[in-house]
N, C-alpha and C. Protein backbone atom coordinates (compact mmCIF):
# COMPACT_ATOMS: atom_id res chain seq x y z
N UNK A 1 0.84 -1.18 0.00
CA UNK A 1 0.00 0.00 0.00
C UNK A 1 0.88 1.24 0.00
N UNK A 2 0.47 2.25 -0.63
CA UNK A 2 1.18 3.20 -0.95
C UNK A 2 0.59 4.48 0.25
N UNK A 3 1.50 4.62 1.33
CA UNK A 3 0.70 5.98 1.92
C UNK A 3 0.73 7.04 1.18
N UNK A 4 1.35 7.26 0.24
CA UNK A 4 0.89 8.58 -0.22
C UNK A 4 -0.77 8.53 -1.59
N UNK A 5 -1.04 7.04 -1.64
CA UNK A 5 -2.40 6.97 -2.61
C UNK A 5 -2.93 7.68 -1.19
N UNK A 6 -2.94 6.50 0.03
CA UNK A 6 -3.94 6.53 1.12
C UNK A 6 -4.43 8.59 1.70
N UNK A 7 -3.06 8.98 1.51
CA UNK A 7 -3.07 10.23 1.78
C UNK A 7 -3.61 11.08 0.81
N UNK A 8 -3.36 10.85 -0.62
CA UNK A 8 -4.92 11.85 -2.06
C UNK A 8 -5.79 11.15 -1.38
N UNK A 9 -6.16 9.92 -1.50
CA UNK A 9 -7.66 9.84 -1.29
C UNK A 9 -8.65 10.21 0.04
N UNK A 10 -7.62 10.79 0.85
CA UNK A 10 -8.12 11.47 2.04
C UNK A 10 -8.47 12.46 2.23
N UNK A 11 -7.58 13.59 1.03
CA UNK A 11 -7.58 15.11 0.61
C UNK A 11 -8.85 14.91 0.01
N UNK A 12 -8.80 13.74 -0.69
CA UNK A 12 -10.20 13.82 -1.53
C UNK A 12 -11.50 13.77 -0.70
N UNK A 13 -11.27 12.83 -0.20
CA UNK A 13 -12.76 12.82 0.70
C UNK A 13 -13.18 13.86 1.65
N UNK A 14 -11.46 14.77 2.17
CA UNK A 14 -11.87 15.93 2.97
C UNK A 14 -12.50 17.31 1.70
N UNK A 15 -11.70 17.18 1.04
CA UNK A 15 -12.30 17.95 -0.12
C UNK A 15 -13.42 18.00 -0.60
N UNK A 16 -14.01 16.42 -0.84
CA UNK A 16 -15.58 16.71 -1.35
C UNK A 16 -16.62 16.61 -0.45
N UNK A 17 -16.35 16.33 1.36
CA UNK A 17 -16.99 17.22 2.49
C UNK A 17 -17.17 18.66 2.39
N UNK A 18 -15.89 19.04 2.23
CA UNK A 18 -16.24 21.00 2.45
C UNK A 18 -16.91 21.09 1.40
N UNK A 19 -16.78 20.51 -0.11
CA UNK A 19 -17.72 21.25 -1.20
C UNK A 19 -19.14 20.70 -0.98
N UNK A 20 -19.35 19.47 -0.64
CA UNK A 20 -20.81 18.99 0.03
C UNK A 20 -21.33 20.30 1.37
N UNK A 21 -20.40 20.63 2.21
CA UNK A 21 -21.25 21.33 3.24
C UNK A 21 -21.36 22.99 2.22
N UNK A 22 -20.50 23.09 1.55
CA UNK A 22 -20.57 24.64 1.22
C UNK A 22 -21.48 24.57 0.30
N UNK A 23 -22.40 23.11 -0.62
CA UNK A 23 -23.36 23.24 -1.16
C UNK A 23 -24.77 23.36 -0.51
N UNK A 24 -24.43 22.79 0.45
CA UNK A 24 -25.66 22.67 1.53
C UNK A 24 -25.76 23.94 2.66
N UNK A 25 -25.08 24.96 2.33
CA UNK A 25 -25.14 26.47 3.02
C UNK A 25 -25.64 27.75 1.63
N UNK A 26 -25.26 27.24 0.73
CA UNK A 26 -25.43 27.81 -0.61
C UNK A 26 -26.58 27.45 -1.15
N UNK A 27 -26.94 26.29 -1.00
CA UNK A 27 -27.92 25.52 -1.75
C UNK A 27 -27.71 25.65 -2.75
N UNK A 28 -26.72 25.26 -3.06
CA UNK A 28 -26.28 24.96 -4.79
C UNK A 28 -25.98 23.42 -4.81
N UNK A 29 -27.44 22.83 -5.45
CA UNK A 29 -26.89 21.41 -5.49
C UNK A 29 -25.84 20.82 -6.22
N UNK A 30 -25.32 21.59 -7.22
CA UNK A 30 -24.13 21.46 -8.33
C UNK A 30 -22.92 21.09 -7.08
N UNK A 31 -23.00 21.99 -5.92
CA UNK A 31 -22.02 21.75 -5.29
C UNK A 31 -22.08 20.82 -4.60
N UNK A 32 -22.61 20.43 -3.95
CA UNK A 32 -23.46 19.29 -3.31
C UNK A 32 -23.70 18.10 -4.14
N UNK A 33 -23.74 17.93 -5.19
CA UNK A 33 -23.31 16.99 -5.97
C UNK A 33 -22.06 16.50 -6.13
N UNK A 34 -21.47 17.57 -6.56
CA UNK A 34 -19.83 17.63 -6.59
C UNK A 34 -19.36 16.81 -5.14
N UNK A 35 -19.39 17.49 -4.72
CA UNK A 35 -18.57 16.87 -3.20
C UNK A 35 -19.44 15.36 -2.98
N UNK A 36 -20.37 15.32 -3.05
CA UNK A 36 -20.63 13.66 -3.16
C UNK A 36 -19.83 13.12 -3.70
N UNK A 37 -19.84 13.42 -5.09
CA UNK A 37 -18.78 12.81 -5.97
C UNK A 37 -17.54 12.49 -5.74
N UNK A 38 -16.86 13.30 -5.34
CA UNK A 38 -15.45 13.64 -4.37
C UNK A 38 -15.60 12.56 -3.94
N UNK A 39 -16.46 12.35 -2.73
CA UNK A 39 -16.77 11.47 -1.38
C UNK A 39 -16.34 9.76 -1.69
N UNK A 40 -17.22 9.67 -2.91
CA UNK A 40 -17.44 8.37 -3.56
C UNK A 40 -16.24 7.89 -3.96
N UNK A 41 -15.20 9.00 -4.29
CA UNK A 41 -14.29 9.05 -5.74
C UNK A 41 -13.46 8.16 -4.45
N UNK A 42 -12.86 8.90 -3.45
CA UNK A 42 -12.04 8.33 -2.34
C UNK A 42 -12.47 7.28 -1.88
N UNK A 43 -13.62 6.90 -1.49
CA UNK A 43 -14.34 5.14 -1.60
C UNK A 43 -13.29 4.28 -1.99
N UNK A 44 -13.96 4.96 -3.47
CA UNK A 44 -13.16 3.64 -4.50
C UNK A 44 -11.77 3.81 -4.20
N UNK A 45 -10.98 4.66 -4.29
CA UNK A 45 -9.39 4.10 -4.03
C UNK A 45 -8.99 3.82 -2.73
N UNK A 46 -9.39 4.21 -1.51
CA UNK A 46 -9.46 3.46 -0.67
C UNK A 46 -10.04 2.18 -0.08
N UNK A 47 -10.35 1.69 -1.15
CA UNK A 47 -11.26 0.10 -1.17
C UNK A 47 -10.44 -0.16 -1.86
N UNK A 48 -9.51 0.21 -2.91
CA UNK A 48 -8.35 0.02 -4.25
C UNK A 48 -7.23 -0.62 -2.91
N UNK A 49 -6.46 0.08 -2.60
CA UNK A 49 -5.74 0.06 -1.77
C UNK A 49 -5.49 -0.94 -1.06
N UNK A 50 -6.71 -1.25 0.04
CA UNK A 50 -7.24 -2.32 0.82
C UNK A 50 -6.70 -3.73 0.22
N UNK A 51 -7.58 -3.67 -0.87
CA UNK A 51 -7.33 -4.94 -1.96
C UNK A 51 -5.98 -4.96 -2.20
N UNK A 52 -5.52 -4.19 -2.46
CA UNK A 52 -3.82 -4.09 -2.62
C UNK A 52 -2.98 -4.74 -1.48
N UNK A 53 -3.43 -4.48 -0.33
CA UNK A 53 -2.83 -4.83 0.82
C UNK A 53 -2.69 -6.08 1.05
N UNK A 54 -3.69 -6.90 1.33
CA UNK A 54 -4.91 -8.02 1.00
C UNK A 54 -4.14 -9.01 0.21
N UNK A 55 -3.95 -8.50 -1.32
CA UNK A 55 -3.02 -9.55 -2.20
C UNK A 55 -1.62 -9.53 -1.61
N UNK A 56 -1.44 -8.28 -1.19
CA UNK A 56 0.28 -8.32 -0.68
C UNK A 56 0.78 -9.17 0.35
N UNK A 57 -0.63 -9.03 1.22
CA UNK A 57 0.26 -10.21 2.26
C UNK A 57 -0.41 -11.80 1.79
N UNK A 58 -1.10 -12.14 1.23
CA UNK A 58 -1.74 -13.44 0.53
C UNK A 58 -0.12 -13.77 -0.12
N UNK A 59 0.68 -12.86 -0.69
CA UNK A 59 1.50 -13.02 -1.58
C UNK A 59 2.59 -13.16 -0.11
N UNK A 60 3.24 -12.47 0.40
CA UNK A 60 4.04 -12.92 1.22
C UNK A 60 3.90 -13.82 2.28
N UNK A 61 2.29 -14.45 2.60
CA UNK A 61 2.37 -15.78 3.17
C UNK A 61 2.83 -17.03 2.16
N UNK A 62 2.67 -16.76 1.16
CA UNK A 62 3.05 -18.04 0.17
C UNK A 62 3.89 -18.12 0.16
């Protein structure tokens, strides 16, 4: 696992919080969409990652 993926996809998920709350003070759902998006985006590579880990040690018990 790479800490520096683990560390973007953290910026990311803190990133598409503030644009989720600053859509939901604005009521601009564009923004509020957006930062969902964000939210989701870091999901997936932090579920990426995981799996990465996962095969790595599967691979160094063998």
């Amino acid at each position: 696992m790479s800490v520096e993926d683990r560390a973007n996809a953290t910026g990311k998920n803190i990133e598409g919080k503030a644009q989720e709350a600053l859509g939901n003070l604005t009521g601009d759902p564009e923004d509020k969409a957006e930062g969902k998006a964000k939210q989701a985006e870091a999901e997936v590579r932090h579920t990426g990652e995981d799996l990465k880990d996962k095969a790595k040690d599967l691979i160094d018990r063998a």
